[in-house]
Protein backbone atom coordinates (compact mmCIF):
# COMPACT_ATOMS: atom_id res chain seq x y z
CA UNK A 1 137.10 93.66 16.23
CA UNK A 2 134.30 91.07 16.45
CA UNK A 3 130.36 92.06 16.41
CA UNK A 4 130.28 91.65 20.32
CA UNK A 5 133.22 93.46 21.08
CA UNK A 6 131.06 96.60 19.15
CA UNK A 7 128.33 95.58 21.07
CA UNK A 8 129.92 96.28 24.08
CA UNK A 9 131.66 99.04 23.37
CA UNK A 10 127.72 100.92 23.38
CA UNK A 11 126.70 98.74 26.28
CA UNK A 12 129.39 100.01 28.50
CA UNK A 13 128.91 103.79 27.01
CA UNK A 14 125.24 103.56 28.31
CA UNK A 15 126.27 102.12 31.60
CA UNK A 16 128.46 104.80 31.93
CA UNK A 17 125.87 107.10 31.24
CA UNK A 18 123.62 105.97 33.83
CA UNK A 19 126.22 105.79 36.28
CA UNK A 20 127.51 109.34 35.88
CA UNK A 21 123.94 110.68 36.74
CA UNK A 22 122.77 108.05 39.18
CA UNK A 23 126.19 108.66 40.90
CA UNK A 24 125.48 112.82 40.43
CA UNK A 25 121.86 112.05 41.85
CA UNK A 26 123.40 110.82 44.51
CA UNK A 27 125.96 113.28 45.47
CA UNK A 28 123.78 116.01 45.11
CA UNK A 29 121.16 114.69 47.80
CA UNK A 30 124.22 116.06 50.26
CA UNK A 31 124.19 119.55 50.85
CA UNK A 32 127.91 119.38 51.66
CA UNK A 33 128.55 118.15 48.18
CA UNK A 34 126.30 120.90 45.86
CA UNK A 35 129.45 123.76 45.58
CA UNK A 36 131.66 121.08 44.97
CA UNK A 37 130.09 119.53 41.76
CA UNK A 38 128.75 123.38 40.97
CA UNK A 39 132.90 124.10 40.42
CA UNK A 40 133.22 121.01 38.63
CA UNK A 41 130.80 122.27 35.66
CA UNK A 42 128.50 119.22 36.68
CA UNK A 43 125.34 121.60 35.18
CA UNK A 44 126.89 121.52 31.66
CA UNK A 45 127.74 117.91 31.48
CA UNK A 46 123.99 117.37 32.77
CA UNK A 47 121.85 119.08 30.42
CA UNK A 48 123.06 117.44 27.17
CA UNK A 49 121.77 114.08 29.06
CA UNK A 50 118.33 115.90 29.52
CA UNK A 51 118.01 114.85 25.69
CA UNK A 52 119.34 111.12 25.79
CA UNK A 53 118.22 108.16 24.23
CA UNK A 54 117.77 106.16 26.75
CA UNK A 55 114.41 107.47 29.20
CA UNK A 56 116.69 105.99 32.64
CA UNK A 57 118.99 108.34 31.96
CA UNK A 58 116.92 111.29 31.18
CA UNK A 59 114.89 110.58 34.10
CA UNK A 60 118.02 110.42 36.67
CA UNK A 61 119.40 113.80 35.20
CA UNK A 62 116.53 115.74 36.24
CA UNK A 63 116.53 114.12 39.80
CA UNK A 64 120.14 115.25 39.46
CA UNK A 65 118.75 118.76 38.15
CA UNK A 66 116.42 119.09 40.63
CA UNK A 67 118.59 118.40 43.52
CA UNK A 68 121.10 120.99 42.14
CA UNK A 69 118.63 123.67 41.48
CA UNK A 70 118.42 125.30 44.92
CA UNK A 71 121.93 125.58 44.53
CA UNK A 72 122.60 127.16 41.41
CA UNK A 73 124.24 130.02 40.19
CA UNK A 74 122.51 129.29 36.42
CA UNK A 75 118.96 128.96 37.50
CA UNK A 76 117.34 130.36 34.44
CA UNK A 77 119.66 127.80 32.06
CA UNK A 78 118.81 124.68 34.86
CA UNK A 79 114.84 125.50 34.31
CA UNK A 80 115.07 125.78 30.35
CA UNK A 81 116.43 122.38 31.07
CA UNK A 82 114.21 120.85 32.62
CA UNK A 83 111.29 122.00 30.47
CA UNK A 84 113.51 120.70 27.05
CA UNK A 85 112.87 116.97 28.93
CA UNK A 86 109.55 117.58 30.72
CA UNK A 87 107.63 118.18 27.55
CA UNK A 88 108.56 115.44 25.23
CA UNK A 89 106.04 112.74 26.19
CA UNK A 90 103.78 112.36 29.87
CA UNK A 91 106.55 109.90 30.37
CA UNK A 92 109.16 112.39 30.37
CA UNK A 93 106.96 114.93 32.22
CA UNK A 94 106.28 112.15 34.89
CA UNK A 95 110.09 112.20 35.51
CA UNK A 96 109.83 116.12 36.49
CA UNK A 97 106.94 115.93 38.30
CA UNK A 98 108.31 112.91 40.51
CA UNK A 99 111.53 114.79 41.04
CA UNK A 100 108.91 117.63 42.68
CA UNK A 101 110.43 120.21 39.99
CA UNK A 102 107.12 121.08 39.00
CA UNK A 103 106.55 123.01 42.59
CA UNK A 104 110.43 124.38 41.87
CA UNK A 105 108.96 126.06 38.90
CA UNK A 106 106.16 127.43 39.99
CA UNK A 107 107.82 129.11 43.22
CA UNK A 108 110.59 130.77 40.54
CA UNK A 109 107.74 132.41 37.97
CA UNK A 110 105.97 133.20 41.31
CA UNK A 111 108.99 134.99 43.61
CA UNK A 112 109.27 138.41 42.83
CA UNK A 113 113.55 138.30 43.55
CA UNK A 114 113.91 136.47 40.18
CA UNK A 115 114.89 138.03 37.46
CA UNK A 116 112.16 138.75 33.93
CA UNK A 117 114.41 136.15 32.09
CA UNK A 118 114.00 133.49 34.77
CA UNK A 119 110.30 134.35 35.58
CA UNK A 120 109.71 133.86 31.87
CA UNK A 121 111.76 131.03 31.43
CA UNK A 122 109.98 129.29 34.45
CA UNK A 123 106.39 130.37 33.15
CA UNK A 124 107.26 128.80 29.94
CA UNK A 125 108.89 125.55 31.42
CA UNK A 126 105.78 124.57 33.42
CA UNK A 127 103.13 125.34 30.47
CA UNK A 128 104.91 122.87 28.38
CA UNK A 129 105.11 120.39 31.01
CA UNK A 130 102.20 120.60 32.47
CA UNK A 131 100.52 119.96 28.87
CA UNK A 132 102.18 116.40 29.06
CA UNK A 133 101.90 115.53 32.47
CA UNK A 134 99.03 113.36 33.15
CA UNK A 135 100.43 112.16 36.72
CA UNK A 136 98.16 113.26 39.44
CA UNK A 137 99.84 113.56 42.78
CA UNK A 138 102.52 115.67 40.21
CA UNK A 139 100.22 117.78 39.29
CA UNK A 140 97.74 118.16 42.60
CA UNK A 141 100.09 120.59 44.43
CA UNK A 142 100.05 123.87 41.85
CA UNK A 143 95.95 123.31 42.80
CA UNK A 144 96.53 124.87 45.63
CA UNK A 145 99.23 127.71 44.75
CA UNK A 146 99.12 128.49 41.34
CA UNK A 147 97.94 131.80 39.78
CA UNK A 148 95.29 131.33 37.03
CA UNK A 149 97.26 132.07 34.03
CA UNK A 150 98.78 128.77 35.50
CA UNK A 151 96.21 127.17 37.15
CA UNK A 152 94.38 126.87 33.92
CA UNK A 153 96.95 124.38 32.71
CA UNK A 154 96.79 122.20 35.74
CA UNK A 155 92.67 122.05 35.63
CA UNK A 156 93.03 121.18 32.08
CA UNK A 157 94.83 117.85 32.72
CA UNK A 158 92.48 117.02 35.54
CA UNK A 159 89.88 117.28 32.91
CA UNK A 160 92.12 114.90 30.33
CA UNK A 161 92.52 112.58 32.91
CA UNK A 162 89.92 111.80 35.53
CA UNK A 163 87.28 110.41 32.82
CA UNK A 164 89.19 107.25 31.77
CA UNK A 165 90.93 106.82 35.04
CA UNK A 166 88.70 105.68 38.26
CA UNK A 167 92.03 105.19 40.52
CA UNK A 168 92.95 108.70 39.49
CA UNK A 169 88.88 109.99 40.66
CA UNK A 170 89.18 108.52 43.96
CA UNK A 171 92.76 109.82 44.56
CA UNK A 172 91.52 113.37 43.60
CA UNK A 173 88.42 113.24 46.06
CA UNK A 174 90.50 112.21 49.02
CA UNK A 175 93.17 113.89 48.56
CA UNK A 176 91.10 117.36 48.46
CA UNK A 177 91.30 118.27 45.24
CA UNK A 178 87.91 118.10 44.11
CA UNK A 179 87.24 120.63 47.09
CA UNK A 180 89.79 123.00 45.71
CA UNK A 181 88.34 122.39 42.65
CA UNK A 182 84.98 123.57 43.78
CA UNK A 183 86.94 126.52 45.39
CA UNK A 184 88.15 127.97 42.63
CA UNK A 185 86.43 131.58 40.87
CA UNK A 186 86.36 131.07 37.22
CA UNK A 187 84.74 133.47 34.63
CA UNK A 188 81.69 131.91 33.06
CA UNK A 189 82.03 130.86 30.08
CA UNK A 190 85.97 130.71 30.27
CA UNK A 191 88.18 127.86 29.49
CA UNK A 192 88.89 127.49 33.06
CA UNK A 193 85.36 127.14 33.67
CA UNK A 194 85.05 124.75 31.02
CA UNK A 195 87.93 122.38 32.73
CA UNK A 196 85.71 122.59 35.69
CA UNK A 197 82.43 121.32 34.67
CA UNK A 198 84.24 118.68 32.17
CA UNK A 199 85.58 117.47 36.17
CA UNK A 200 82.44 117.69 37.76
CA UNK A 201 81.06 115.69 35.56
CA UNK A 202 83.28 112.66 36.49
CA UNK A 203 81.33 112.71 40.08
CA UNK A 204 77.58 112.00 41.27
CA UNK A 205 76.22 114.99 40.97
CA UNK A 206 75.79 115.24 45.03
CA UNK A 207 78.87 114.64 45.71
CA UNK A 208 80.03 117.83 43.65
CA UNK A 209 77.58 119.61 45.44
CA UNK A 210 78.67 118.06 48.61
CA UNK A 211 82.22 120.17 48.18
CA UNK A 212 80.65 123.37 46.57
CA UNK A 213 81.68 126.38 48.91
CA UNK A 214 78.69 126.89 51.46
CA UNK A 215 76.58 124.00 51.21
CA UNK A 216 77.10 122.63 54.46
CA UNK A 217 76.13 125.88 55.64
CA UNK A 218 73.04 124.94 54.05
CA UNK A 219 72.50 121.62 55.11
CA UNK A 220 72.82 123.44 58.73
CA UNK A 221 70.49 126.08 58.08
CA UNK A 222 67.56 122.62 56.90
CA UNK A 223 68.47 121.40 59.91
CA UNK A 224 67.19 124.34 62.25
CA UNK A 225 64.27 124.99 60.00
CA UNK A 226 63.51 121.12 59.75
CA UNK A 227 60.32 119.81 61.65
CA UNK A 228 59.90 116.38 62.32
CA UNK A 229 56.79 114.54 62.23
């Protein structure tokens, strides 16, 4: 066997690869499709592609994951899944958070129909993602629906980011989230508190208070007292 027959003996391996889960991607976009593969043990053959080599591949299977979830019979095995890829590197939590698995994750630790194994399997998922995941409009959404214990994790990475990233700063102003940010009740002193200020201090300092809870009020009240020359 010559050196490029070996060669593509791996080549067409990985093409396969990325076929199987593009293809399963696919597929599982159609509702009609989702008990189908779920007979076919398409879960199982997923999740050991959660770990591959190549970051294509690993990227696809949680799309395929994702789309699958809804649907699944395993959830609590699906969501360790997706937390064994999502916490590797930001590149690999990027993948979850553009599949929108990180709002998945949230709403299973949050519902009160799931079970204590896939609560605490769901809590632990999005803890170790979220400590990789450095991709804003990923991570903007639990702003506005996660519980502190949570939340914590999601101010933290606005704090990591927003400093070094001025695309990121404007995105986070008008999007809202430096509103919600102002929003949010933290105990002084606390690490939550801490994530705050270390955002805060990525704005003029009137623009913060600009979004603080009650200043317009305020500016309204200056205005009826104010008495012009």
């Amino acid at each position: 066997m010559s050196q490029r027959q070996i060669v593509q003996v791996f080549e067409q391996y990985q093409k396969s690869r990325m076929q199987f889960v593009q293809t399963v991607a696919d597929l599982a976009a159609r509702p009609q499709n989702i008990e189908i593969l779920r007979n076919a043990g398409v879960m199982s053959m997923l999740r050991p592609l959660l770990l591959d080599v190549v970051p294509s591949v690993q990227q696809t299977a949680a799309l395929a994951l994702g789309r699958l979830a809804d649907h699944s019979d395993d959830l609590a095995a699906t969501v360790w899944s997706i937390g064994q890829i999502g916490h590797h590197t930001p590149e690999h939590a990027k993948a979850v958070a553009t599949a929108h698995l990180l709002p998945k994750l949230l709403e299973l630790y949050m519902d009160a129909r799931s079970s204590e194994d896939l609560q605490a399997k769901s809590k632990k998922a999005l803890k170790s993602i979220l400590q990789k995941c450095t991709y804003v409009p990923g991570l903007e959404p639990l702003l506005y629906d996660a519980p502190s214990n949570i939340l914590k994790h999601v101010v933290c990475q606005f704090s990591k980011v927003l400093p070094h990233d001025s695309k990121a700063r404007r995105l986070f102003v008008t999007s809202g989230g430096l509103k919600k940010v102002q929003e949010i009740e933290a105990e002084p002193g606390s690490a939550l508190q801490e994530h705050i200020n270390a955002i805060n201090n990525c704005f003029p300092e009137e623009l913060v208070r600009y979004y603080t809870p009650g200043y317009s009020d305020a500016l309204l009240e200056r205005l009826d007292n104010y008495q012009s020359a």
